[in-house]
C-alpha atoms as a PDB file:
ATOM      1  CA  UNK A   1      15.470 -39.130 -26.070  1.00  0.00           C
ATOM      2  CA  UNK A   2      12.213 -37.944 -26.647  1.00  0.00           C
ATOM      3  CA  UNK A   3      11.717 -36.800 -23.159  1.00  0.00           C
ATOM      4  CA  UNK A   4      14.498 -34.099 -23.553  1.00  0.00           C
ATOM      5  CA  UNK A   5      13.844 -33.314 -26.714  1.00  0.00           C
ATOM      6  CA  UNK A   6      10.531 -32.140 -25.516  1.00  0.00           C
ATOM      7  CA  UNK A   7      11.860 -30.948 -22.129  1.00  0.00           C
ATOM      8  CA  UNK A   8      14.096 -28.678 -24.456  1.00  0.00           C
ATOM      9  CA  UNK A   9      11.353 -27.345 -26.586  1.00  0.00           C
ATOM     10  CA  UNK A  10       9.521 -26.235 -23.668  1.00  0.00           C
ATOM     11  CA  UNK A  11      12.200 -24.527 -21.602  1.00  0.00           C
ATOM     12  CA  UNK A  12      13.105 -22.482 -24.820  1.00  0.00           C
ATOM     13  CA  UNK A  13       9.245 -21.732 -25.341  1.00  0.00           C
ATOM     14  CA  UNK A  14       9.284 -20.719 -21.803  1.00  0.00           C
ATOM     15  CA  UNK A  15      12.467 -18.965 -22.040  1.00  0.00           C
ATOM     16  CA  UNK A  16      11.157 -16.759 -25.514  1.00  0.00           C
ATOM     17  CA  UNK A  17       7.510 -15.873 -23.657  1.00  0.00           C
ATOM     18  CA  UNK A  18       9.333 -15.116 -20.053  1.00  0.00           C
ATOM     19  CA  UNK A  19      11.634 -13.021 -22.012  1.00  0.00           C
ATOM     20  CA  UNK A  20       9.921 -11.379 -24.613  1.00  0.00           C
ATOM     21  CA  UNK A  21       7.071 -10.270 -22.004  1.00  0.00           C
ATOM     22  CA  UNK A  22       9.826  -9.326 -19.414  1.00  0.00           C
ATOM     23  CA  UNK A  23      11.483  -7.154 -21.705  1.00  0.00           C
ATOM     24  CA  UNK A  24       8.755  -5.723 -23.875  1.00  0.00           C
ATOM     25  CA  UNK A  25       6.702  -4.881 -20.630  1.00  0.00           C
ATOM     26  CA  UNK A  26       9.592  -2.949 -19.440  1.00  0.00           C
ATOM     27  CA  UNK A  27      10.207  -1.111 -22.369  1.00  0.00           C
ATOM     28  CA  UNK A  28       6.718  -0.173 -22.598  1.00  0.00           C
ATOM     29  CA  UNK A  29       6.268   0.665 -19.079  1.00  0.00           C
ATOM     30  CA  UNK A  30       9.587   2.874 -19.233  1.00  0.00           C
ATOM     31  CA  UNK A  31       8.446   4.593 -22.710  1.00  0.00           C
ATOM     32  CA  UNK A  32       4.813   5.595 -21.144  1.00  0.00           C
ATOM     33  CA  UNK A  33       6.683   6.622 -17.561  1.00  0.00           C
ATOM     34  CA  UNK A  34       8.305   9.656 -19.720  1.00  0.00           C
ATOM     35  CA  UNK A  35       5.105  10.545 -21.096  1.00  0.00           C
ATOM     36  CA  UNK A  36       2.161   9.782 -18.540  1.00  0.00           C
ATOM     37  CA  UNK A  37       1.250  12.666 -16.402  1.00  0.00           C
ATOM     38  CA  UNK A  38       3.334  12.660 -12.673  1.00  0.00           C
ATOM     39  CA  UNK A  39       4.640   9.052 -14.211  1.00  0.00           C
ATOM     40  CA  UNK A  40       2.071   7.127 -13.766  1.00  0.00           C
ATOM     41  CA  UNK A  41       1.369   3.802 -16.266  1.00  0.00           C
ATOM     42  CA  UNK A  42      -0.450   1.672 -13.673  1.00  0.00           C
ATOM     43  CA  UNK A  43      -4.143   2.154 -12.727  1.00  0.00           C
ATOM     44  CA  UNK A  44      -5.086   1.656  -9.027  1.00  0.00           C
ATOM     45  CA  UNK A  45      -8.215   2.217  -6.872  1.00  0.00           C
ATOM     46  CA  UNK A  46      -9.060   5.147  -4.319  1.00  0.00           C
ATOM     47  CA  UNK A  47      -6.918   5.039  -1.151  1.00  0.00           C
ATOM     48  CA  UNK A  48      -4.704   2.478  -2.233  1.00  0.00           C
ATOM     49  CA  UNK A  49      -0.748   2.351  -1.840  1.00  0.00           C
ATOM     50  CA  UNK A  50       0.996   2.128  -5.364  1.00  0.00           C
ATOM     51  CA  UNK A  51       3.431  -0.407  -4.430  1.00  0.00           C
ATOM     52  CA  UNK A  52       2.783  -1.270  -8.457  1.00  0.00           C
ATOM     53  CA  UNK A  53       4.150   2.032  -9.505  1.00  0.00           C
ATOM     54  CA  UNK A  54       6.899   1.997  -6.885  1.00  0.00           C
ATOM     55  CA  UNK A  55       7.894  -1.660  -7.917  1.00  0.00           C
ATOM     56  CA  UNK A  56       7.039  -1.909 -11.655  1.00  0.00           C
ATOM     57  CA  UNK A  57       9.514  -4.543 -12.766  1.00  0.00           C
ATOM     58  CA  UNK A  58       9.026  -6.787  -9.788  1.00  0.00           C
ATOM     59  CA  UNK A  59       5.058  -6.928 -10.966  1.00  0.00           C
ATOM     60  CA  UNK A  60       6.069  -6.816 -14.651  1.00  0.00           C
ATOM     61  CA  UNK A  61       7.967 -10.269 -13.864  1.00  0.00           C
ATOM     62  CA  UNK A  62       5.301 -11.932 -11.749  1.00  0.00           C
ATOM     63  CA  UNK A  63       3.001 -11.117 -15.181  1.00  0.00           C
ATOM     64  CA  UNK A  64       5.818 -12.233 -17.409  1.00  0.00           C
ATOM     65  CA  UNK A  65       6.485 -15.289 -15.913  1.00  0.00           C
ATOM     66  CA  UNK A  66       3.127 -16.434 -15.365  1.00  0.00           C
ATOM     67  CA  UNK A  67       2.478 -15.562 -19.160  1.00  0.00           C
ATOM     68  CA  UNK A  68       5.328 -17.537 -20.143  1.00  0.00           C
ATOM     69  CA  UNK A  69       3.851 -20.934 -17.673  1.00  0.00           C
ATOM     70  CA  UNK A  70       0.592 -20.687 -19.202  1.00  0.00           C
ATOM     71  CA  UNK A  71       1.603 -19.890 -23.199  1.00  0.00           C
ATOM     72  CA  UNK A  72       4.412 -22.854 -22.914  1.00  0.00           C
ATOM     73  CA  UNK A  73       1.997 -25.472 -21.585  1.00  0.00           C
ATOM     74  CA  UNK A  74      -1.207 -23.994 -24.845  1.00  0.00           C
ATOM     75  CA  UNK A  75       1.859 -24.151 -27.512  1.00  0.00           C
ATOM     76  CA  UNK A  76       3.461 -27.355 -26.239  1.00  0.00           C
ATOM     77  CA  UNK A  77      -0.379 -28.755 -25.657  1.00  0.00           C
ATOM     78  CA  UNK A  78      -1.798 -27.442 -29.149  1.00  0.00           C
ATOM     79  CA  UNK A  79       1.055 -26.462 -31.461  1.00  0.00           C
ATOM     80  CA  UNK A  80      -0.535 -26.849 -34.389  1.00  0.00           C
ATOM     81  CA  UNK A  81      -3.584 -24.543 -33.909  1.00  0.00           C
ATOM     82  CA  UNK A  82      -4.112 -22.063 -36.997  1.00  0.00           C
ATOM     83  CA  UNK A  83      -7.360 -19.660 -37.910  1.00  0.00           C
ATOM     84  CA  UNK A  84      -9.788 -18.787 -35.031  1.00  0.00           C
ATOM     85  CA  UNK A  85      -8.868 -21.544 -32.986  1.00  0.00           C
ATOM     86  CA  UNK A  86      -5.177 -20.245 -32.487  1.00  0.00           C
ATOM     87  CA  UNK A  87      -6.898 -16.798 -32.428  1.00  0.00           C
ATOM     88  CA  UNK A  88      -9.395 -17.563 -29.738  1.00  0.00           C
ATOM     89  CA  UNK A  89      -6.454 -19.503 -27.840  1.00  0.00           C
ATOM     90  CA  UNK A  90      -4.148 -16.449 -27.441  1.00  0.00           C
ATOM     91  CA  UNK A  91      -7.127 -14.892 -26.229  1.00  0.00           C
ATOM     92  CA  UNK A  92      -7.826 -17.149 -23.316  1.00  0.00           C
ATOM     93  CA  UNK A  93      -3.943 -17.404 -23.094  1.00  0.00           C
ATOM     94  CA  UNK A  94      -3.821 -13.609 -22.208  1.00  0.00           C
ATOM     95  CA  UNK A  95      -7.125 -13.646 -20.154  1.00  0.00           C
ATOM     96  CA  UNK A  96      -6.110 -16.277 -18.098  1.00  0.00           C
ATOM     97  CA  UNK A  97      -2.503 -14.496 -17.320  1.00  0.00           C
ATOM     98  CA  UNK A  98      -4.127 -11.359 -15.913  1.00  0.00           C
ATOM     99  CA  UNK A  99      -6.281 -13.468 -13.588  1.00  0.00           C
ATOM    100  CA  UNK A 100      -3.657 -15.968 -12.384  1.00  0.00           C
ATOM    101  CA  UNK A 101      -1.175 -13.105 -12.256  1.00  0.00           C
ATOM    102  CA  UNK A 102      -3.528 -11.540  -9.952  1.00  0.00           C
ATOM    103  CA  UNK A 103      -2.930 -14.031  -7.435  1.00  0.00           C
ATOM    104  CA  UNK A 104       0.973 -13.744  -6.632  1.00  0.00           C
ATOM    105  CA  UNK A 105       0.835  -9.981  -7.714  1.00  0.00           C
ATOM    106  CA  UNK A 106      -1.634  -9.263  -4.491  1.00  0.00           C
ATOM    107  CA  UNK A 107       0.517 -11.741  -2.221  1.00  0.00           C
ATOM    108  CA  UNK A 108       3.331  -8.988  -3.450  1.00  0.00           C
ATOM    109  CA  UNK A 109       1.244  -5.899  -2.849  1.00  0.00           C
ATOM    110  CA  UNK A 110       0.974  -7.669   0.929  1.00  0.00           C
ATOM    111  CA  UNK A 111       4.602  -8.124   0.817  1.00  0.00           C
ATOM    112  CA  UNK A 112       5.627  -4.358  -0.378  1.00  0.00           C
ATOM    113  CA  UNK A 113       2.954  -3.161   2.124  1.00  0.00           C
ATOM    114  CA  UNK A 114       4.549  -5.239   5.030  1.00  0.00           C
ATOM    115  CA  UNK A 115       8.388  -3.799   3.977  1.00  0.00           C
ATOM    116  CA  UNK A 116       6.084  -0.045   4.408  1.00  0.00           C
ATOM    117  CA  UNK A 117       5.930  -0.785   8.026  1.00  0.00           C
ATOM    118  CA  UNK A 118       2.960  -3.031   8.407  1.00  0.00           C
ATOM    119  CA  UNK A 119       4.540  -6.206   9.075  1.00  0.00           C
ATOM    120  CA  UNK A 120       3.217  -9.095  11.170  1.00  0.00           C
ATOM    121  CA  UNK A 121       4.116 -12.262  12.668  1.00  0.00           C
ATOM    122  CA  UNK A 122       3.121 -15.763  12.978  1.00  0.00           C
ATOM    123  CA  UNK A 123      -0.458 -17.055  11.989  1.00  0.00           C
ATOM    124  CA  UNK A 124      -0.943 -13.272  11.112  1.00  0.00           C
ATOM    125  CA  UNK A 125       1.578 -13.081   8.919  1.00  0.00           C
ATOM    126  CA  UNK A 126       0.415 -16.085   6.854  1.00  0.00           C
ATOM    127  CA  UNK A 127      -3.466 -14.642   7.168  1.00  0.00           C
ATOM    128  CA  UNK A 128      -2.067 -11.284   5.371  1.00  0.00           C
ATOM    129  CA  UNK A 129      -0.394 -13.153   2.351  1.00  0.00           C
ATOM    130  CA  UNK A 130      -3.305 -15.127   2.178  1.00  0.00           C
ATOM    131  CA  UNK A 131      -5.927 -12.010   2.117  1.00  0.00           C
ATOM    132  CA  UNK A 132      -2.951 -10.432  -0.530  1.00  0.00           C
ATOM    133  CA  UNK A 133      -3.442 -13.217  -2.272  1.00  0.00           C
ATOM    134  CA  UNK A 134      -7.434 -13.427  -2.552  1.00  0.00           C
ATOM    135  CA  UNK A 135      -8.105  -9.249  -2.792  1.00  0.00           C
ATOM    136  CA  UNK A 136      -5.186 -10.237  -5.854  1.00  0.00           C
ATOM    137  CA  UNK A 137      -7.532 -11.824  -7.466  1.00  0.00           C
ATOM    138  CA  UNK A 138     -10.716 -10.114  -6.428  1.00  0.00           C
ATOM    139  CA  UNK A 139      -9.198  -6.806  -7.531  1.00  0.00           C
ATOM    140  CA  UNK A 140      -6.319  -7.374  -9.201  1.00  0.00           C
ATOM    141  CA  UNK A 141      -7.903  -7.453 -12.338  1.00  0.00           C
ATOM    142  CA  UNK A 142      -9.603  -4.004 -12.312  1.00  0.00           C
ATOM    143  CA  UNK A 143      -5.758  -2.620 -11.599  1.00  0.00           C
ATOM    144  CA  UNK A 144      -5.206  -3.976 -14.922  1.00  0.00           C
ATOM    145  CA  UNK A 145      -8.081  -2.656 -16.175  1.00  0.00           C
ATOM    146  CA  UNK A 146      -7.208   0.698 -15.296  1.00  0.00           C
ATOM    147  CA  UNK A 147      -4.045   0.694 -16.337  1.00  0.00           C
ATOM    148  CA  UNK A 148      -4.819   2.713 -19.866  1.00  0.00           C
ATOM    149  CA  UNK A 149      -3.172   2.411 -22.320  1.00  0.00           C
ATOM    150  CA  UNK A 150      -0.352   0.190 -21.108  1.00  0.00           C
ATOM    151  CA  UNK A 151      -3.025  -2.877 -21.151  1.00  0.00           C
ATOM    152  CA  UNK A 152      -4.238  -2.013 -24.609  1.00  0.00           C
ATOM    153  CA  UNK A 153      -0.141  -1.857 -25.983  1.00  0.00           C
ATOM    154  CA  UNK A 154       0.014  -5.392 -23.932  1.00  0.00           C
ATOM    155  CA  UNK A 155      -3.034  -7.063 -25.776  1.00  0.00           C
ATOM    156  CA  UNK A 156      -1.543  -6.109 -28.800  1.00  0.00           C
ATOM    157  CA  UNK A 157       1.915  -7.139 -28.332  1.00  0.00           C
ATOM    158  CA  UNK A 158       1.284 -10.232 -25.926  1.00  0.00           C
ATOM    159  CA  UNK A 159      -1.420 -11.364 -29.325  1.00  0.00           C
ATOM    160  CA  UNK A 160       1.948 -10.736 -31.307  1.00  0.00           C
ATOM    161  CA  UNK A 161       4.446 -12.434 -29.474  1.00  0.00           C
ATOM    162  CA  UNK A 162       1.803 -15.375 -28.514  1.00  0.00           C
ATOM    163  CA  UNK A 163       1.261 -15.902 -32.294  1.00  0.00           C
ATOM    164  CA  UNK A 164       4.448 -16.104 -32.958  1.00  0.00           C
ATOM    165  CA  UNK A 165       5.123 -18.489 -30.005  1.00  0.00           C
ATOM    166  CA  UNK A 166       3.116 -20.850 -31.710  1.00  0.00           C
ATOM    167  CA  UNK A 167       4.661 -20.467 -34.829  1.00  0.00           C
ATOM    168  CA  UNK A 168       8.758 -21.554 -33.275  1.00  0.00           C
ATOM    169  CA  UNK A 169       6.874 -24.058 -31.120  1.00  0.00           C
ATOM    170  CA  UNK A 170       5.162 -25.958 -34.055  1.00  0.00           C
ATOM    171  CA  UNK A 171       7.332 -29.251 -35.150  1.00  0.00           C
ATOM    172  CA  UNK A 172       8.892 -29.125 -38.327  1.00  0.00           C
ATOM    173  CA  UNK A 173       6.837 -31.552 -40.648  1.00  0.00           C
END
């Protein structure tokens, strides 16, 4: 009984976080696409194809749910954290997200970039999804970084919706 109890607790912790960052990330993307100049929200580096801005939600999911693995498994692990601790936590909870998230988001870049009309086959093919997935995390980062001011709104609400994460997973005393 216990088991499901805390199978339960998880997959609505995981549900709330995939959720909440889904559809705050959208909202916030769509809000600054009406007001950014030519539309763009999302940073990216000289000469390189915005499959991010062509895509958004598709990117904004592989962030949300990666958020939402990494938050359920810190508020299921630590519930109880309060003060600096839970403070310092959420932290490493949102650092951590951008730099896993880098990972699948530049195997997706590889993918959007092989629907443009680069597409390869066999051992190739697995090669480019590989290299996707290591310039993800090489790079991927300094995407987010440059994303201004749709990272700073994401700090601030991802701290808020972590936080309070923490306080629905915490077991009644």
């Amino acid at each position: 009984m216990l088991g499901r109890f805390a199978m339960s607790r998880a997959f609505k912790l995981f549900t709330f976080f995939a959720a909440s960052a889904f559809i705050l990330g959208a909202v916030g993307y769509l809000a600054l696409h009406a007001v950014m100049p030519r539309g763009y929200v999302f940073g990216g580096l000289y000469r390189m194809f915005l499959y991010h801005e062509a895509h958004p939600f598709q990117y904004i999911a592989v962030v949300a749910f990666i958020y939402a693995l990494i938050a359920t498994v810190c508020v299921a692990r630590w519930p109880h954290l309060a003060g600096w601790r839970r403070f310092a936590t959420i932290i490493c909870i949102i650092v951590a997200t951008v730099f896993v998230a880098s990972v699948p988001g530049g195997v997706l870049w590889k993918i959007h970039d092989m629907q443009a009309g680069f597409f390869t086959t066999g051992a190739r093919f697995w090669n480019d999804l590989s290299w996707g997935a290591s310039t993800g995390l090489q790079i991927g980062w300094l995407v987010i970084a440059l994303s201004l001011p749709y990272n700073i709104i994401g700090v601030i609400t991802g701290y808020a919706v972590t936080h309070f994460g923490f306080r629905l997973g915490a077991p009644a005393a």
